[in-house]
C-alpha atoms as a PDB file:
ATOM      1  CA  UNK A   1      14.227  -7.683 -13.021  1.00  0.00           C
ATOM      2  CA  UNK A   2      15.692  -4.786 -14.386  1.00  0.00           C
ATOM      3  CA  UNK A   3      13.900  -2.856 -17.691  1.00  0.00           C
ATOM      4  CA  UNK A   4      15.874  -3.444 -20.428  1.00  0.00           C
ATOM      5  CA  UNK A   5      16.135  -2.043 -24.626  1.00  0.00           C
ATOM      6  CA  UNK A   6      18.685  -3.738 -27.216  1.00  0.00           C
ATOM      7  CA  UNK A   7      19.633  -0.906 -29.295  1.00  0.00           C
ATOM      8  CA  UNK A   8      22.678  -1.668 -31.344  1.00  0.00           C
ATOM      9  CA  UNK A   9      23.973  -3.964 -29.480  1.00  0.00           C
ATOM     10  CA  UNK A  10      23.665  -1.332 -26.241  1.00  0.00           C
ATOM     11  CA  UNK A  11      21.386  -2.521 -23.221  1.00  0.00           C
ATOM     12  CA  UNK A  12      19.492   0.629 -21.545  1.00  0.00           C
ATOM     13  CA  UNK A  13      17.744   0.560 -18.455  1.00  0.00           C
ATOM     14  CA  UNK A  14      14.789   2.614 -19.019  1.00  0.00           C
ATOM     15  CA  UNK A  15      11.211   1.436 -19.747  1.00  0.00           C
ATOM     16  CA  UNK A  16      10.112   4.262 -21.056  1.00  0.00           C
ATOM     17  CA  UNK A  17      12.836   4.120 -23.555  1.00  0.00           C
ATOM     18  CA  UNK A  18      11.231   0.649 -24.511  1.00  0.00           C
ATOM     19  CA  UNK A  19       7.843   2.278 -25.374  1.00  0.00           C
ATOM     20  CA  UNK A  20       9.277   5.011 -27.667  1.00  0.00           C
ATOM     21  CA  UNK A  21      11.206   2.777 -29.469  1.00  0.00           C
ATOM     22  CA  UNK A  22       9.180  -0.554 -30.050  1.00  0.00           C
ATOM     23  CA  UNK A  23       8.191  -1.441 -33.206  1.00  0.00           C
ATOM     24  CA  UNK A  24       5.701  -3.332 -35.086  1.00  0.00           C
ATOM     25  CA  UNK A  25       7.777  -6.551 -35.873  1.00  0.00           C
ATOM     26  CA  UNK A  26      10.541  -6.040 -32.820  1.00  0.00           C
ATOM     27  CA  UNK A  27      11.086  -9.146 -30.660  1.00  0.00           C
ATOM     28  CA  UNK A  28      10.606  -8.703 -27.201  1.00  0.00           C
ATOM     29  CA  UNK A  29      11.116 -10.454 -23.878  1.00  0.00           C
ATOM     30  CA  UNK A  30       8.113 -10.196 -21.588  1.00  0.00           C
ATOM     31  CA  UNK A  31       7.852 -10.672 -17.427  1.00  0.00           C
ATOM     32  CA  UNK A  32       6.942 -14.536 -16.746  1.00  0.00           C
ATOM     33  CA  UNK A  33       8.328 -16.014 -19.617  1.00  0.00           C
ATOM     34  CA  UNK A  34      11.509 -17.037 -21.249  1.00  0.00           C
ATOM     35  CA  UNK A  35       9.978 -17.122 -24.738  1.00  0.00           C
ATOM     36  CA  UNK A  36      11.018 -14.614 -27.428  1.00  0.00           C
ATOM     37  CA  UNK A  37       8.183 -12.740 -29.128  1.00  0.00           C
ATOM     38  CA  UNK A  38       7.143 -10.680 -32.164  1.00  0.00           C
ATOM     39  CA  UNK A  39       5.117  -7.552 -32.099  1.00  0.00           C
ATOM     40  CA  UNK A  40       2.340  -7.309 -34.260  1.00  0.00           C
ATOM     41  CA  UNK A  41       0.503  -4.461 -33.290  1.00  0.00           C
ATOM     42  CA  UNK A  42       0.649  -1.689 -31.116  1.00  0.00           C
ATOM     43  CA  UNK A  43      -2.102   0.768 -29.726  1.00  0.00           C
ATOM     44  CA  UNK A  44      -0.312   3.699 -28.418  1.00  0.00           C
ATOM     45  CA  UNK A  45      -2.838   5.422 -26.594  1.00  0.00           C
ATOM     46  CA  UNK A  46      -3.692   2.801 -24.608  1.00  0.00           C
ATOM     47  CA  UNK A  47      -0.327   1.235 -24.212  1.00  0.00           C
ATOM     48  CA  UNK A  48      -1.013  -2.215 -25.397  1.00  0.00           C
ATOM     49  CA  UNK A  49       0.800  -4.148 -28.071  1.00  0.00           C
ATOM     50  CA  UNK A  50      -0.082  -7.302 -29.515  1.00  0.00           C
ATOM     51  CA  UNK A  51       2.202 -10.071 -30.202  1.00  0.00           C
ATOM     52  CA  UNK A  52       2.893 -13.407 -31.060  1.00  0.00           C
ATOM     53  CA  UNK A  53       5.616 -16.254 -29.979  1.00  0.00           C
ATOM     54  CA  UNK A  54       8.639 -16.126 -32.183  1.00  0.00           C
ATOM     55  CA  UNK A  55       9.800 -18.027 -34.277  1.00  0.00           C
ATOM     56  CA  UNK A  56       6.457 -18.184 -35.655  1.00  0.00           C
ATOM     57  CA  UNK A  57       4.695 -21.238 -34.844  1.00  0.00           C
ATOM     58  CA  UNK A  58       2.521 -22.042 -37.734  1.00  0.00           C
ATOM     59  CA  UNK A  59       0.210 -24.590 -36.089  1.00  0.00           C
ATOM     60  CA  UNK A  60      -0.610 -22.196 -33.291  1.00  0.00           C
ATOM     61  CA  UNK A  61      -1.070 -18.945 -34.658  1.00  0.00           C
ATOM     62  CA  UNK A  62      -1.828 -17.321 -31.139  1.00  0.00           C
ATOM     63  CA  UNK A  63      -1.431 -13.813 -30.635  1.00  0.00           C
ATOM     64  CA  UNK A  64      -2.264 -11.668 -27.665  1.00  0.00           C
ATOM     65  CA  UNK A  65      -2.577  -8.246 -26.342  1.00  0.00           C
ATOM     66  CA  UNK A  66      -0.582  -7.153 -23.770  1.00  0.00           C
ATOM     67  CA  UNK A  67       0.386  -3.829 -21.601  1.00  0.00           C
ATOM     68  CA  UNK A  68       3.646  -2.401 -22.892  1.00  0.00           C
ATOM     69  CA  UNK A  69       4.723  -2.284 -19.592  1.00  0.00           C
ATOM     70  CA  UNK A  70       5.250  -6.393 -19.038  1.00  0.00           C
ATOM     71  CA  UNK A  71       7.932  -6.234 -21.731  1.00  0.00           C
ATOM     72  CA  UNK A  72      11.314  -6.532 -19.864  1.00  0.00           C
ATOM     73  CA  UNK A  73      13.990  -6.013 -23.186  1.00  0.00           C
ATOM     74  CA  UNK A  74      13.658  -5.378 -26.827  1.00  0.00           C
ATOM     75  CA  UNK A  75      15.920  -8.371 -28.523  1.00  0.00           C
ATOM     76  CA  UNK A  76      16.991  -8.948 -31.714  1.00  0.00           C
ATOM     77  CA  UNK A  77      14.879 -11.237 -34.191  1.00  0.00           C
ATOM     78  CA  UNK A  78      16.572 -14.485 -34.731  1.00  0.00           C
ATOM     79  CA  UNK A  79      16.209 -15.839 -38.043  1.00  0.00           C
ATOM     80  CA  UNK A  80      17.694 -19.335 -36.384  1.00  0.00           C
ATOM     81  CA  UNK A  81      14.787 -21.311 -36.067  1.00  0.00           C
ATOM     82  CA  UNK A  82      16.625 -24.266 -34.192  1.00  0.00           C
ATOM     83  CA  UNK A  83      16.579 -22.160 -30.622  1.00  0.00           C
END
């Protein structure tokens, strides 16, 4: 699976262009899963970044850290809640 950033519509192949440009509240795509999520935090020295499933899910509240390296693509934050 290729490494992939949504900038402005424009896909770029380049993880390290992921790290310099994510975000606290970017959604992201991560290896494994299917599931769009939101960052929430990020800890730039070591890397990490924790996030949550997006659309928010109220009743599960679950966040987690995870190495900025298992996100795949930066995505645009759907404020359609049906997907």
């Amino acid at each position: 699976m290729s490494d992939l950033i949504s900038i402005d519509n424009t896909k770029i192949n380049n993880p390290q262009l992921i790290y310099e440009n994510l975000y606290k509240g970017a959604c992201v795509k991560i290896k494994n899963s299917n599931k769009t999520f939101q960052v929430i935090g990020i800890n730039p020295l070591n890397k990490m970044c924790w996030i949550r499933e997006w659309p928010i899910a109220y009743a599960d509240k679950k966040t987690f850290a995870l190495n900025i390296s298992q996100i795949t693509i930066q995505v645009f934050c759907s404020s359609d809640f049906s997907e």
